[in-house]
PDB file of N, CA and C in Angstrom:
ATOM      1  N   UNK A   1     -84.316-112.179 -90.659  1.00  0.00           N
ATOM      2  CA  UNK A   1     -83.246-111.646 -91.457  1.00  0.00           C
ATOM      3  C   UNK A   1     -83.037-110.173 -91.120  1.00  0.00           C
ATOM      4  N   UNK A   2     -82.426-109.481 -91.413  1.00  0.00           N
ATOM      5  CA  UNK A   2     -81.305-108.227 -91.090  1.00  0.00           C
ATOM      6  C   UNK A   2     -82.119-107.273 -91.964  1.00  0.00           C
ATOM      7  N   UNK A   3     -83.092-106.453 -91.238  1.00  0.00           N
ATOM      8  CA  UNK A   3     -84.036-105.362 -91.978  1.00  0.00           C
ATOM      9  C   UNK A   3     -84.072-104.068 -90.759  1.00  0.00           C
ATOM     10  N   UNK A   4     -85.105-102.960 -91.487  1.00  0.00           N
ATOM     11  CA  UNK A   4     -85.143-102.176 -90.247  1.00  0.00           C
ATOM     12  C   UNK A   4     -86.163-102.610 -89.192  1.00  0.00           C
ATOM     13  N   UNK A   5     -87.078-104.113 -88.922  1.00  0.00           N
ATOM     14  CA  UNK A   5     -88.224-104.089 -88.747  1.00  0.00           C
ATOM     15  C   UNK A   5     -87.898-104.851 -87.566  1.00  0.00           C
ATOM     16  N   UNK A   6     -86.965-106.179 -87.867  1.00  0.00           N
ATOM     17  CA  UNK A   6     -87.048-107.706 -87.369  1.00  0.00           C
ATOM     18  C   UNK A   6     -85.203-107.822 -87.302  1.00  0.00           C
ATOM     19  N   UNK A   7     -84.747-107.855 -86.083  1.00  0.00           N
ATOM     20  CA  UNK A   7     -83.211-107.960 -85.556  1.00  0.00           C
ATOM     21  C   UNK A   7     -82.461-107.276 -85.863  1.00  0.00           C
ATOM     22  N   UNK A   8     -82.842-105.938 -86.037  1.00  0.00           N
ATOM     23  CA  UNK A   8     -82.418-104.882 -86.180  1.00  0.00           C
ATOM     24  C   UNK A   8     -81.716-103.961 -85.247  1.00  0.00           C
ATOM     25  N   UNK A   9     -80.296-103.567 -84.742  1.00  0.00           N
ATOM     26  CA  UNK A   9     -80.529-102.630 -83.283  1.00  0.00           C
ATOM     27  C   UNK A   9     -79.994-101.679 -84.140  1.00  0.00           C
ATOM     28  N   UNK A  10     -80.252-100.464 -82.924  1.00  0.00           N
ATOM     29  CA  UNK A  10     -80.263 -99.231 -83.296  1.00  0.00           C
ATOM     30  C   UNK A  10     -78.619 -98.695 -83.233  1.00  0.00           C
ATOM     31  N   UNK A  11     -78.303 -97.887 -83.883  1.00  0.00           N
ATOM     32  CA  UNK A  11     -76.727 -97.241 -84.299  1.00  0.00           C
ATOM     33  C   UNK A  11     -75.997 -96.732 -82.934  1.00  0.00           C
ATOM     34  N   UNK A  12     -76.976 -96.467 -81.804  1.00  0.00           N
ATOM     35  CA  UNK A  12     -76.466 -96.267 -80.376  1.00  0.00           C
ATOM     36  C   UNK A  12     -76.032 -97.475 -79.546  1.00  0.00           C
ATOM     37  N   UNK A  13     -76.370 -98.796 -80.185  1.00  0.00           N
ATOM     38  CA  UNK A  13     -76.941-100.107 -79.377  1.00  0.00           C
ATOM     39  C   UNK A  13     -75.779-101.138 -79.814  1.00  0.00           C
ATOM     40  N   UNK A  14     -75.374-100.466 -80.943  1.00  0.00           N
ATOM     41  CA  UNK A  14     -74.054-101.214 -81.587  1.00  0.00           C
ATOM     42  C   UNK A  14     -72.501-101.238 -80.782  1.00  0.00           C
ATOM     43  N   UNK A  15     -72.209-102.570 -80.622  1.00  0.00           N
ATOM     44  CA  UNK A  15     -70.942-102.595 -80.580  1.00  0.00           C
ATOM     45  C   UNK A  15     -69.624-101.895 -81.102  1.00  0.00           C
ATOM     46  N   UNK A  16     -68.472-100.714 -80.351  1.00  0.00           N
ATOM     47  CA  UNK A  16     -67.640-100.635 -80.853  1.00  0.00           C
ATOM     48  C   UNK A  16     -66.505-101.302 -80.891  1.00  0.00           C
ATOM     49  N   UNK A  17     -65.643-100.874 -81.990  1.00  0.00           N
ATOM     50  CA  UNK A  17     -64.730-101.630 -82.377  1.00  0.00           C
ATOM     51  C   UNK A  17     -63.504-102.398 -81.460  1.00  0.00           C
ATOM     52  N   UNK A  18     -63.732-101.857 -80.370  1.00  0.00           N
ATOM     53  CA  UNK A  18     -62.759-102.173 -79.510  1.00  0.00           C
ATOM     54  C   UNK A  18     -61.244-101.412 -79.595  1.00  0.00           C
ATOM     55  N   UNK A  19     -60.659-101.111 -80.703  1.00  0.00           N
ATOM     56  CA  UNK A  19     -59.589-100.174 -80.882  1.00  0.00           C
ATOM     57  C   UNK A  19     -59.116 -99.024 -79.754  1.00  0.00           C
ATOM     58  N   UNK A  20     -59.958 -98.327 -79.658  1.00  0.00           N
ATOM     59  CA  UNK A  20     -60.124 -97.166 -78.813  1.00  0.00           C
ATOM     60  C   UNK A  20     -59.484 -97.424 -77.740  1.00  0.00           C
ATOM     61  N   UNK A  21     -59.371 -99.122 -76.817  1.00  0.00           N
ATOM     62  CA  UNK A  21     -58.994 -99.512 -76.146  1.00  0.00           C
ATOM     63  C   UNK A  21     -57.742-100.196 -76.192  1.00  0.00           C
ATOM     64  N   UNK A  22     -57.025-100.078 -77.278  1.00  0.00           N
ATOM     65  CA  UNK A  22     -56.083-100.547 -77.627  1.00  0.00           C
ATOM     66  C   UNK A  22     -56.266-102.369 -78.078  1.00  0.00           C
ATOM     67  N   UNK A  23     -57.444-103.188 -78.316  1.00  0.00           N
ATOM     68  CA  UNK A  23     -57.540-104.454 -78.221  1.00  0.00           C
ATOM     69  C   UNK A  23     -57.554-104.782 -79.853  1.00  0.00           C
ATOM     70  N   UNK A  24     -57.291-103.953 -80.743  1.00  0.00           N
ATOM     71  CA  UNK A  24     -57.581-104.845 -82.222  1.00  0.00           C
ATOM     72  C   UNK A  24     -56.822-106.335 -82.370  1.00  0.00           C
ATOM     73  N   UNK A  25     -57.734-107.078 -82.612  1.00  0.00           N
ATOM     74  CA  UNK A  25     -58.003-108.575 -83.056  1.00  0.00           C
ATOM     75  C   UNK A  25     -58.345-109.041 -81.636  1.00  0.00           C
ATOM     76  N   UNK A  26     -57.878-109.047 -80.172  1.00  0.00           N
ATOM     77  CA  UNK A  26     -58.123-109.623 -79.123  1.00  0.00           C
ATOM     78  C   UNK A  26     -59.382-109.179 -78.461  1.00  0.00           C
ATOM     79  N   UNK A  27     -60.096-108.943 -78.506  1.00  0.00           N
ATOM     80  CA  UNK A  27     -61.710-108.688 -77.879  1.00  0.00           C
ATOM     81  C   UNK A  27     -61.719-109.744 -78.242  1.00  0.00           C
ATOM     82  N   UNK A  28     -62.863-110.324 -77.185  1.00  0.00           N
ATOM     83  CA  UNK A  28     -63.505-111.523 -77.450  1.00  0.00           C
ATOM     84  C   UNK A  28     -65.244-110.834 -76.959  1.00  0.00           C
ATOM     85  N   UNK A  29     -66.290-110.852 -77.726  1.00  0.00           N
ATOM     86  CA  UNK A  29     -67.192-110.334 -77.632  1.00  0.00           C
ATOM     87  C   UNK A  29     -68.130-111.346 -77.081  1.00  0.00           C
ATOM     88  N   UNK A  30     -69.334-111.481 -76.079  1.00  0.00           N
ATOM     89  CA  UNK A  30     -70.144-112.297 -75.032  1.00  0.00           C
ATOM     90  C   UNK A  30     -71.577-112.035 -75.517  1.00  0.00           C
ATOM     91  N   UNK A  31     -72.470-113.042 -75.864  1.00  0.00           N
ATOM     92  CA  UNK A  31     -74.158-112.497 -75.907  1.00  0.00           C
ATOM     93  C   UNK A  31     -74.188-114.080 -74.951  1.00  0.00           C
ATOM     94  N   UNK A  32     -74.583-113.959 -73.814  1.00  0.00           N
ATOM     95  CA  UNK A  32     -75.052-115.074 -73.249  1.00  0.00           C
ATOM     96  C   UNK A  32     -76.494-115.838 -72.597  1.00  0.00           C
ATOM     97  N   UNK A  33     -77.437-114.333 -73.824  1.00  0.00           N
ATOM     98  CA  UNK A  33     -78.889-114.707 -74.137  1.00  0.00           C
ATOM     99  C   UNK A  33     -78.847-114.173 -75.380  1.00  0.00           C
ATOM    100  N   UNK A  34     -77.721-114.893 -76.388  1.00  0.00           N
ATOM    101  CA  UNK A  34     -78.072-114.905 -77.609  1.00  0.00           C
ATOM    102  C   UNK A  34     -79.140-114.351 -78.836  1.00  0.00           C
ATOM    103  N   UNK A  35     -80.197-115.548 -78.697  1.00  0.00           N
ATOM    104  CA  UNK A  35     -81.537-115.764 -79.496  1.00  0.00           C
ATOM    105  C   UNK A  35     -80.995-116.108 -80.551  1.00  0.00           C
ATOM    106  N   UNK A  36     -81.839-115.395 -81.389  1.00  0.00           N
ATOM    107  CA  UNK A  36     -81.679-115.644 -82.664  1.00  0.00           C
ATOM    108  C   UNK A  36     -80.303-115.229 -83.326  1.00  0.00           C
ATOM    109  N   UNK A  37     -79.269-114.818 -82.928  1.00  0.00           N
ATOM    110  CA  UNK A  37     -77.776-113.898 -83.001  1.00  0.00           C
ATOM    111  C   UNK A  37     -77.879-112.113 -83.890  1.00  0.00           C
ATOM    112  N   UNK A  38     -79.236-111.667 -83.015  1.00  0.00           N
ATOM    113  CA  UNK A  38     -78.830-110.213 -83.933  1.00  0.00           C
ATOM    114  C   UNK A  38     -77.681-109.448 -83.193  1.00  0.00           C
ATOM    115  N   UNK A  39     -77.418-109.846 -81.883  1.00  0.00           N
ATOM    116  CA  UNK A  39     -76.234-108.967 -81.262  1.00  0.00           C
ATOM    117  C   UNK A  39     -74.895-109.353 -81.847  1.00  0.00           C
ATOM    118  N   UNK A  40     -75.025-110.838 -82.056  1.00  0.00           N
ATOM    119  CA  UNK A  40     -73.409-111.517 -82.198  1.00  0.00           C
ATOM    120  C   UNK A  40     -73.371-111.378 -84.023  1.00  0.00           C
ATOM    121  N   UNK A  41     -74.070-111.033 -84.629  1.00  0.00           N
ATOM    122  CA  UNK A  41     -74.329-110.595 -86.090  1.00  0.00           C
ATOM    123  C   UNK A  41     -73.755-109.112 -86.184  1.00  0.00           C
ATOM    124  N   UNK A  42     -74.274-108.412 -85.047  1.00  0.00           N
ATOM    125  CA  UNK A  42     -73.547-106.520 -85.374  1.00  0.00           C
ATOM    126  C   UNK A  42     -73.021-106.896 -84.552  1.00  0.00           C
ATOM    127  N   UNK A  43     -72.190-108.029 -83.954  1.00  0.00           N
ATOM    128  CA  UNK A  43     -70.934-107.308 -83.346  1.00  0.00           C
ATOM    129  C   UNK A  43     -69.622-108.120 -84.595  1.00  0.00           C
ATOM    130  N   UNK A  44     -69.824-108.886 -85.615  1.00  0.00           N
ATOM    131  CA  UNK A  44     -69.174-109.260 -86.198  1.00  0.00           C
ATOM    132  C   UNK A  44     -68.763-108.577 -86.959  1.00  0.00           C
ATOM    133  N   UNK A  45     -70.279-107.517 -87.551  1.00  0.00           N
ATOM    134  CA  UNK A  45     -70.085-106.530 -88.292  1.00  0.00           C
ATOM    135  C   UNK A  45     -69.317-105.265 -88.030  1.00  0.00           C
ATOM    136  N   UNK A  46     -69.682-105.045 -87.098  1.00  0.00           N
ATOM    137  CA  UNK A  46     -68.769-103.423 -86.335  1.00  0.00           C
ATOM    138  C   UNK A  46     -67.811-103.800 -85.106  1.00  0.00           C
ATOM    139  N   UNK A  47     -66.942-105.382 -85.065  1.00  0.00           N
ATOM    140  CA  UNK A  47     -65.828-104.917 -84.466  1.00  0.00           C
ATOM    141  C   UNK A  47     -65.163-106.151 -85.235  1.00  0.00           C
ATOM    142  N   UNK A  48     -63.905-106.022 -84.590  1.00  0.00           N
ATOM    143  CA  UNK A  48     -62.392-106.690 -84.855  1.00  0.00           C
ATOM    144  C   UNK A  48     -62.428-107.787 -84.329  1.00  0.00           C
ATOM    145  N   UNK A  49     -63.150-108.632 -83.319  1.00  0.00           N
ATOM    146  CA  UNK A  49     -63.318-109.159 -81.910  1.00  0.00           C
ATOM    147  C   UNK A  49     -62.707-110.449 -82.697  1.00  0.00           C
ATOM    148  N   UNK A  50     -61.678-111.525 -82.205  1.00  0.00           N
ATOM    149  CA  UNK A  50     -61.431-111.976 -82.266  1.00  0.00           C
ATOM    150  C   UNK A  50     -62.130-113.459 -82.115  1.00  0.00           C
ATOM    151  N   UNK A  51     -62.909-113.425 -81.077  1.00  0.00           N
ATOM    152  CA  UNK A  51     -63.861-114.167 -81.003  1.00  0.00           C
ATOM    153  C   UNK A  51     -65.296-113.509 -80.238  1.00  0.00           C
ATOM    154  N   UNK A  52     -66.484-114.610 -81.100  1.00  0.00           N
ATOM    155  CA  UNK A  52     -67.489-113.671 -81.308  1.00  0.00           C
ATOM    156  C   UNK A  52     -68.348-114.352 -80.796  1.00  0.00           C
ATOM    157  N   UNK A  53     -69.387-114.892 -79.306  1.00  0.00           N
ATOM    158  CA  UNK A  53     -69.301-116.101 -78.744  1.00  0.00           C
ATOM    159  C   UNK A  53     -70.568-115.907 -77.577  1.00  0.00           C
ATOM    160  N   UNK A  54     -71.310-117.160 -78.225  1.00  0.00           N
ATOM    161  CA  UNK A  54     -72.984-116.722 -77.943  1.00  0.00           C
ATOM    162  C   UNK A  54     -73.090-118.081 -77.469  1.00  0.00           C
ATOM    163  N   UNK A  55     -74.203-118.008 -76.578  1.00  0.00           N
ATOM    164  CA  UNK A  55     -75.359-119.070 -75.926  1.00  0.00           C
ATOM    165  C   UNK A  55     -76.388-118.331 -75.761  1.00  0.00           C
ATOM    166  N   UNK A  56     -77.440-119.797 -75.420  1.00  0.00           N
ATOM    167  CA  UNK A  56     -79.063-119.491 -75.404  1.00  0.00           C
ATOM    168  C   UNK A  56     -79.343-120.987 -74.426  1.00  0.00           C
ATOM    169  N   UNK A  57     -79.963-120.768 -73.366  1.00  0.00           N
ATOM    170  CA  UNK A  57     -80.582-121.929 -72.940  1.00  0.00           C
ATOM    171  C   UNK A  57     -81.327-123.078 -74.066  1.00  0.00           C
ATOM    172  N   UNK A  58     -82.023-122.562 -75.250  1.00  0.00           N
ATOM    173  CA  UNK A  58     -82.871-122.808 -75.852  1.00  0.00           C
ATOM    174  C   UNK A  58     -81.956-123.521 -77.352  1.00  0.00           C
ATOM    175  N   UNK A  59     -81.942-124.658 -77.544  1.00  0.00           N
ATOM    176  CA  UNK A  59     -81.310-125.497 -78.450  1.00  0.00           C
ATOM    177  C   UNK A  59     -82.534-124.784 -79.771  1.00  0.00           C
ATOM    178  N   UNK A  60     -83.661-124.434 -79.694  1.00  0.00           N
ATOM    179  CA  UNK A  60     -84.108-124.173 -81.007  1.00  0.00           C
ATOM    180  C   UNK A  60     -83.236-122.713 -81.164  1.00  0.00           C
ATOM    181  N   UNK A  61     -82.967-121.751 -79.987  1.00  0.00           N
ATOM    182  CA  UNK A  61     -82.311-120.404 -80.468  1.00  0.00           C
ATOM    183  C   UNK A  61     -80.906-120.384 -80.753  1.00  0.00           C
ATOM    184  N   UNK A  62     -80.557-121.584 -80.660  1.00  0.00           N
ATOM    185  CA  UNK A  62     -79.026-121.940 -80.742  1.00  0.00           C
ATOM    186  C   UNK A  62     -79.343-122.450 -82.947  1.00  0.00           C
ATOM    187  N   UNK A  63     -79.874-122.753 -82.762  1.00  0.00           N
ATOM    188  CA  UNK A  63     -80.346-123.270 -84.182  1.00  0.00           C
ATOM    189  C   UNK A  63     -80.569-122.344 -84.771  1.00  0.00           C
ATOM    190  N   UNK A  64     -81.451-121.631 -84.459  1.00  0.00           N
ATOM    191  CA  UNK A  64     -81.737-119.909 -85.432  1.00  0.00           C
ATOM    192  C   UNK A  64     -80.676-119.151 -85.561  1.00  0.00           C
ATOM    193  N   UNK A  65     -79.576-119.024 -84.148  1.00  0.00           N
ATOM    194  CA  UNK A  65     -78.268-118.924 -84.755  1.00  0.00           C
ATOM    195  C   UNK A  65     -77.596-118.901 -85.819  1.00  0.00           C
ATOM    196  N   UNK A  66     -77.578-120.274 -85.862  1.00  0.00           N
ATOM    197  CA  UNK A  66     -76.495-120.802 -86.563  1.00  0.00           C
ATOM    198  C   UNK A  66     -77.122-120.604 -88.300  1.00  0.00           C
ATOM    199  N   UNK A  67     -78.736-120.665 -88.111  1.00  0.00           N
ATOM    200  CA  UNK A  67     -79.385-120.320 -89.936  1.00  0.00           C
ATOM    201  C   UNK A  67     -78.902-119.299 -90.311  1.00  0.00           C
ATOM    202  N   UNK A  68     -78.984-118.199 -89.195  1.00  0.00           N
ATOM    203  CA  UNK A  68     -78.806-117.178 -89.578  1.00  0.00           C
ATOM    204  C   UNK A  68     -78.052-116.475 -89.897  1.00  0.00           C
ATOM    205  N   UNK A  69     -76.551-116.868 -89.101  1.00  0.00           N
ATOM    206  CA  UNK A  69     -75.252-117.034 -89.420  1.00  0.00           C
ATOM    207  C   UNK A  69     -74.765-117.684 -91.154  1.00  0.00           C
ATOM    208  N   UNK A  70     -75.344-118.571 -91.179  1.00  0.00           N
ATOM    209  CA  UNK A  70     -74.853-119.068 -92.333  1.00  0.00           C
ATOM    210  C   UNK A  70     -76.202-118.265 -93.888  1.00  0.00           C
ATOM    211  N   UNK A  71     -76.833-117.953 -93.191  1.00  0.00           N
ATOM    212  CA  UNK A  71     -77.909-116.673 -94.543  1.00  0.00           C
ATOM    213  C   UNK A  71     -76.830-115.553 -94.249  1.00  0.00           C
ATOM    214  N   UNK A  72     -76.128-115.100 -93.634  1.00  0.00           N
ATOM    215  CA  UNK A  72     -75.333-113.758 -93.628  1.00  0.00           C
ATOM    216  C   UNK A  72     -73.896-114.013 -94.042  1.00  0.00           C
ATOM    217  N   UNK A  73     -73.505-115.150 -94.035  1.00  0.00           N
ATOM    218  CA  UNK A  73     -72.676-115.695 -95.021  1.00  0.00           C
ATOM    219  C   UNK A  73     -72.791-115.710 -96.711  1.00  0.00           C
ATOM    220  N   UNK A  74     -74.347-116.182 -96.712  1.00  0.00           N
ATOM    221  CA  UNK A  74     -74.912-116.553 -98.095  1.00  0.00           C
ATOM    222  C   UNK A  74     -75.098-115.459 -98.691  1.00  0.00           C
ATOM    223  N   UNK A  75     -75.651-114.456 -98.210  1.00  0.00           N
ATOM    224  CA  UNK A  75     -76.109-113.424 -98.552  1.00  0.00           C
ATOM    225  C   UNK A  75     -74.178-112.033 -98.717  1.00  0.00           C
ATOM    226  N   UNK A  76     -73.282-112.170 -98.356  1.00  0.00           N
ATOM    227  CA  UNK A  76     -72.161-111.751 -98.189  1.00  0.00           C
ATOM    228  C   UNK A  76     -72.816-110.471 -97.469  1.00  0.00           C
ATOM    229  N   UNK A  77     -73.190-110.887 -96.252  1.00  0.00           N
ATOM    230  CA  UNK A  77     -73.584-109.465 -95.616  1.00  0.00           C
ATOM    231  C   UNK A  77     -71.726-109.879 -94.607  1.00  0.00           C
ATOM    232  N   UNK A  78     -71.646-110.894 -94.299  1.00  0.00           N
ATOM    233  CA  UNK A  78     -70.551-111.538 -93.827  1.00  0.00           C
ATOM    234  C   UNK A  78     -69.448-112.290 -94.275  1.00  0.00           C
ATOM    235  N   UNK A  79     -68.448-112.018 -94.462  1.00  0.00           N
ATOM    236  CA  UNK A  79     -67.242-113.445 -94.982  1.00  0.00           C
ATOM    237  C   UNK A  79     -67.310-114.314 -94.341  1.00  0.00           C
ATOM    238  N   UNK A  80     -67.465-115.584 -95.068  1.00  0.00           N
ATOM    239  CA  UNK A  80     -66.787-117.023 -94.496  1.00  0.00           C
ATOM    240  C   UNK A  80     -65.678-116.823 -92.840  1.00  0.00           C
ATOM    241  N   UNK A  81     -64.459-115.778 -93.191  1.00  0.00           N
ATOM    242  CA  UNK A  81     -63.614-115.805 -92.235  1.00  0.00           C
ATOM    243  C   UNK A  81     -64.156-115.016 -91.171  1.00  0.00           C
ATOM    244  N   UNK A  82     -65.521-114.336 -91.558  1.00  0.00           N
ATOM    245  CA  UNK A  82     -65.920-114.077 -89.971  1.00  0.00           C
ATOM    246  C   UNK A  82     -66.736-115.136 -89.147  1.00  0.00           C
ATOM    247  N   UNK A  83     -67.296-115.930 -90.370  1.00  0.00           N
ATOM    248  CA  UNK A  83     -68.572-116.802 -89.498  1.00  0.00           C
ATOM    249  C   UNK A  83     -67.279-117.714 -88.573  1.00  0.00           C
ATOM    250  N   UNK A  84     -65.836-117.408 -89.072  1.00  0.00           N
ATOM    251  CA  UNK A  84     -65.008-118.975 -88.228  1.00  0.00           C
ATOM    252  C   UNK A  84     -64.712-117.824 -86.702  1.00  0.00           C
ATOM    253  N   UNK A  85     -64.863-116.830 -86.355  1.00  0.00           N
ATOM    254  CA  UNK A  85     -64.985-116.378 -85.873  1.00  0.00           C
ATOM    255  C   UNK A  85     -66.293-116.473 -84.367  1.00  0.00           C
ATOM    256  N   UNK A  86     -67.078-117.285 -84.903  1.00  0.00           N
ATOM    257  CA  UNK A  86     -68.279-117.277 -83.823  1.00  0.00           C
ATOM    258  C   UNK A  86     -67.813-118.677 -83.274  1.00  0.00           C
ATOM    259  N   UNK A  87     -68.169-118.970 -82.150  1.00  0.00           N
ATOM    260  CA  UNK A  87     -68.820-120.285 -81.454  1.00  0.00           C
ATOM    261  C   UNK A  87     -69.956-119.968 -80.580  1.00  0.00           C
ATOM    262  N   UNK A  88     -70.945-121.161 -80.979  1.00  0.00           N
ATOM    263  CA  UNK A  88     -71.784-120.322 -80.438  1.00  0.00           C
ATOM    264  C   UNK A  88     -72.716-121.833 -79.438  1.00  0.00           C
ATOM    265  N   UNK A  89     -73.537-121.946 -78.336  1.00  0.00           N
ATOM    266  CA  UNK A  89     -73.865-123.527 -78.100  1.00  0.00           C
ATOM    267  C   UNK A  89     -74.932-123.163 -76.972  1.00  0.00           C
ATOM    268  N   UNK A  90     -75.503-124.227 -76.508  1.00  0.00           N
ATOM    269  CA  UNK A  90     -76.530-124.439 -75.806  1.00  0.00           C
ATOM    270  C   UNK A  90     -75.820-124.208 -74.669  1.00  0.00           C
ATOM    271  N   UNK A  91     -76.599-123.499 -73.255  1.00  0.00           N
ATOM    272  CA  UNK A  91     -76.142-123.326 -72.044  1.00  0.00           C
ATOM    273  C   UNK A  91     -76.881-122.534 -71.282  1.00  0.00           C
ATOM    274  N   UNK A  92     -77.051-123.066 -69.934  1.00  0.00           N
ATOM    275  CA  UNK A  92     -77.791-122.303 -68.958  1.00  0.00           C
ATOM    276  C   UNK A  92     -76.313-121.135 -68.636  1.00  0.00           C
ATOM    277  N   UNK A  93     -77.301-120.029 -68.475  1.00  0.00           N
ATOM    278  CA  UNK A  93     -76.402-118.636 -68.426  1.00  0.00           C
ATOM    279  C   UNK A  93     -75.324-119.032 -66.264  1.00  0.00           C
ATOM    280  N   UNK A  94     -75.759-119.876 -66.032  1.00  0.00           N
ATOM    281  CA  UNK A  94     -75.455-120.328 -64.555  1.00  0.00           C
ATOM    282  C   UNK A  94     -74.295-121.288 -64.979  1.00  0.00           C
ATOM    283  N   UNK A  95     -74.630-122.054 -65.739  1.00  0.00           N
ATOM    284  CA  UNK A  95     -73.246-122.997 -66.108  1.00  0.00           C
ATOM    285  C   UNK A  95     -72.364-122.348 -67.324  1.00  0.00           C
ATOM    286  N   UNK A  96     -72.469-120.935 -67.479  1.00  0.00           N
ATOM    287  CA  UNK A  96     -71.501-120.625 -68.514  1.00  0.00           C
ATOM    288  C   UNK A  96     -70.429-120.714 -68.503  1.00  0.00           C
ATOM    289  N   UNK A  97     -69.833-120.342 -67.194  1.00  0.00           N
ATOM    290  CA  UNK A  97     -68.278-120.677 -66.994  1.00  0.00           C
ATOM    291  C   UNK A  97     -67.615-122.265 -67.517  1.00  0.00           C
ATOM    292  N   UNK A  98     -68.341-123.374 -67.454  1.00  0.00           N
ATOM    293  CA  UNK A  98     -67.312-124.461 -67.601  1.00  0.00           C
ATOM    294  C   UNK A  98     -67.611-124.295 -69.253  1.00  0.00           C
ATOM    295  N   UNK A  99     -68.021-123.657 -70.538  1.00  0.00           N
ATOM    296  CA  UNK A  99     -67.630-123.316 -71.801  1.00  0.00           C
ATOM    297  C   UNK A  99     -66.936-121.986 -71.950  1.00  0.00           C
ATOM    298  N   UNK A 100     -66.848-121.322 -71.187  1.00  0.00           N
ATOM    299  CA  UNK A 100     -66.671-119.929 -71.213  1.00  0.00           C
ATOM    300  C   UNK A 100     -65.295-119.119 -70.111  1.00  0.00           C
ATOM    301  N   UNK A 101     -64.151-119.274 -70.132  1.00  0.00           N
ATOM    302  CA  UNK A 101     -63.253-119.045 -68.929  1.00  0.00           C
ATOM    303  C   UNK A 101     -62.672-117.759 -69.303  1.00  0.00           C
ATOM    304  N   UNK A 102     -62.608-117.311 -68.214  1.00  0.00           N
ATOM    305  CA  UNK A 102     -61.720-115.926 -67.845  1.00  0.00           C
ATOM    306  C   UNK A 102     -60.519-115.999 -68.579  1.00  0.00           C
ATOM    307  N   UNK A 103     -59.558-115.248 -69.359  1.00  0.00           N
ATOM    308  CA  UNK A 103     -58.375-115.810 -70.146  1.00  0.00           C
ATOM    309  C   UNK A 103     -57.194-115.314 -68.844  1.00  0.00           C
ATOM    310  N   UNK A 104     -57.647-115.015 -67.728  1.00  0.00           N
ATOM    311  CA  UNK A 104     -56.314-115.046 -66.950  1.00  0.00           C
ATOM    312  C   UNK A 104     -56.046-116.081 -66.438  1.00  0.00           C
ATOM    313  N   UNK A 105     -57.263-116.693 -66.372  1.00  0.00           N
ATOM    314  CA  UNK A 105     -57.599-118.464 -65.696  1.00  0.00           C
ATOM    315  C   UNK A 105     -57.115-119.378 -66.839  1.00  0.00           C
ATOM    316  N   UNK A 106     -57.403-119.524 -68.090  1.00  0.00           N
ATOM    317  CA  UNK A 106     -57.009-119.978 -68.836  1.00  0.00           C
ATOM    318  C   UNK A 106     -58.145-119.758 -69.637  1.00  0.00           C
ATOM    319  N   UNK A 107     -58.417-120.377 -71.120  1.00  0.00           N
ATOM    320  CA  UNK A 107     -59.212-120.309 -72.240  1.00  0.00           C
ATOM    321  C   UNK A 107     -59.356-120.987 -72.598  1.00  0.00           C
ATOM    322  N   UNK A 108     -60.778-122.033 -72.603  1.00  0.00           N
ATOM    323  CA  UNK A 108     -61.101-122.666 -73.521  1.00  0.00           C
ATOM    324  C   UNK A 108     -61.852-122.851 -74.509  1.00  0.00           C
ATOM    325  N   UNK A 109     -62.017-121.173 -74.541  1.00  0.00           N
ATOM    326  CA  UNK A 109     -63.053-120.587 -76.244  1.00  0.00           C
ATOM    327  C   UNK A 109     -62.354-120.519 -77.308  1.00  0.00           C
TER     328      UNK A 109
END
C-alpha cells in the first residue's frame, strides 16, 4: 500500500503532467515492468494521461496490480473514473507491441 516505506517514489521520480507539452487528456503513459503498479498509481495521480497502461511478464504482478488498483479506489486515494483509465495485462516486454501500437500505426489500447 501507498506509504513512505513500501511503493513509494520520490517527488523527483514522479511523473509530470504532460501539459507543459501541450498534451492535456492525450498522453498515454507506459510502465512495461509494471510490478506491483506504484509507477502507474503516481502517474494516475500526477497526470491527465488519458490512458494509463502497464504490463509485467509475471501474471502474479499483473494481479497485485489490479489489488492494488482497486485498494486505491477503495481507499479514494483514486476515483472510479481514473481506475477506467488503466489497462493493464500479462506480457513479455519483447511481445509488447502486438497489445501496445504506436498511434501513428494505429491503436489498439
Amino acid at each position: 500500500m501507498r506509504d513512505d516505506e513500501n511503493g513509494m517514489l520520490p517527488a523527483e521520480a514522479r511523473a509530470d503532467d504532460g501539459e507543459s507539452r501541450g498534451l492535456p487528456g492525450k498522453r498515454r503513459d507506459l510502465d512495461p515492468f509494471c510490478g506491483s503498479g506504484t509507477v502507474l498509481m503516481e502517474a494516475a495521480l500526477a497526470t491527465k494521461a488519458s490512458k494509463i497502461i502497464g504490463s509485467d511478464n509475471s501474471a502474479e504482478q499483473v494481479a497485485a496490480t489490479a489489488k492494488n488498483l482497486e485498494w486505491c479506489v477503495t481507499k479514494r486515494i483514486l476515483r472510479p473514473d481514473d481506475a477506467a483509465r488503466f489497462k493493464v495485462f500479462q506480457a513479455d516486454v519483447r511481445n509488447l507491441s502486438r497489445h501496445v501500437q504506436n498511434r501513428k500505426r494505429g491503436s489498439r489500447s
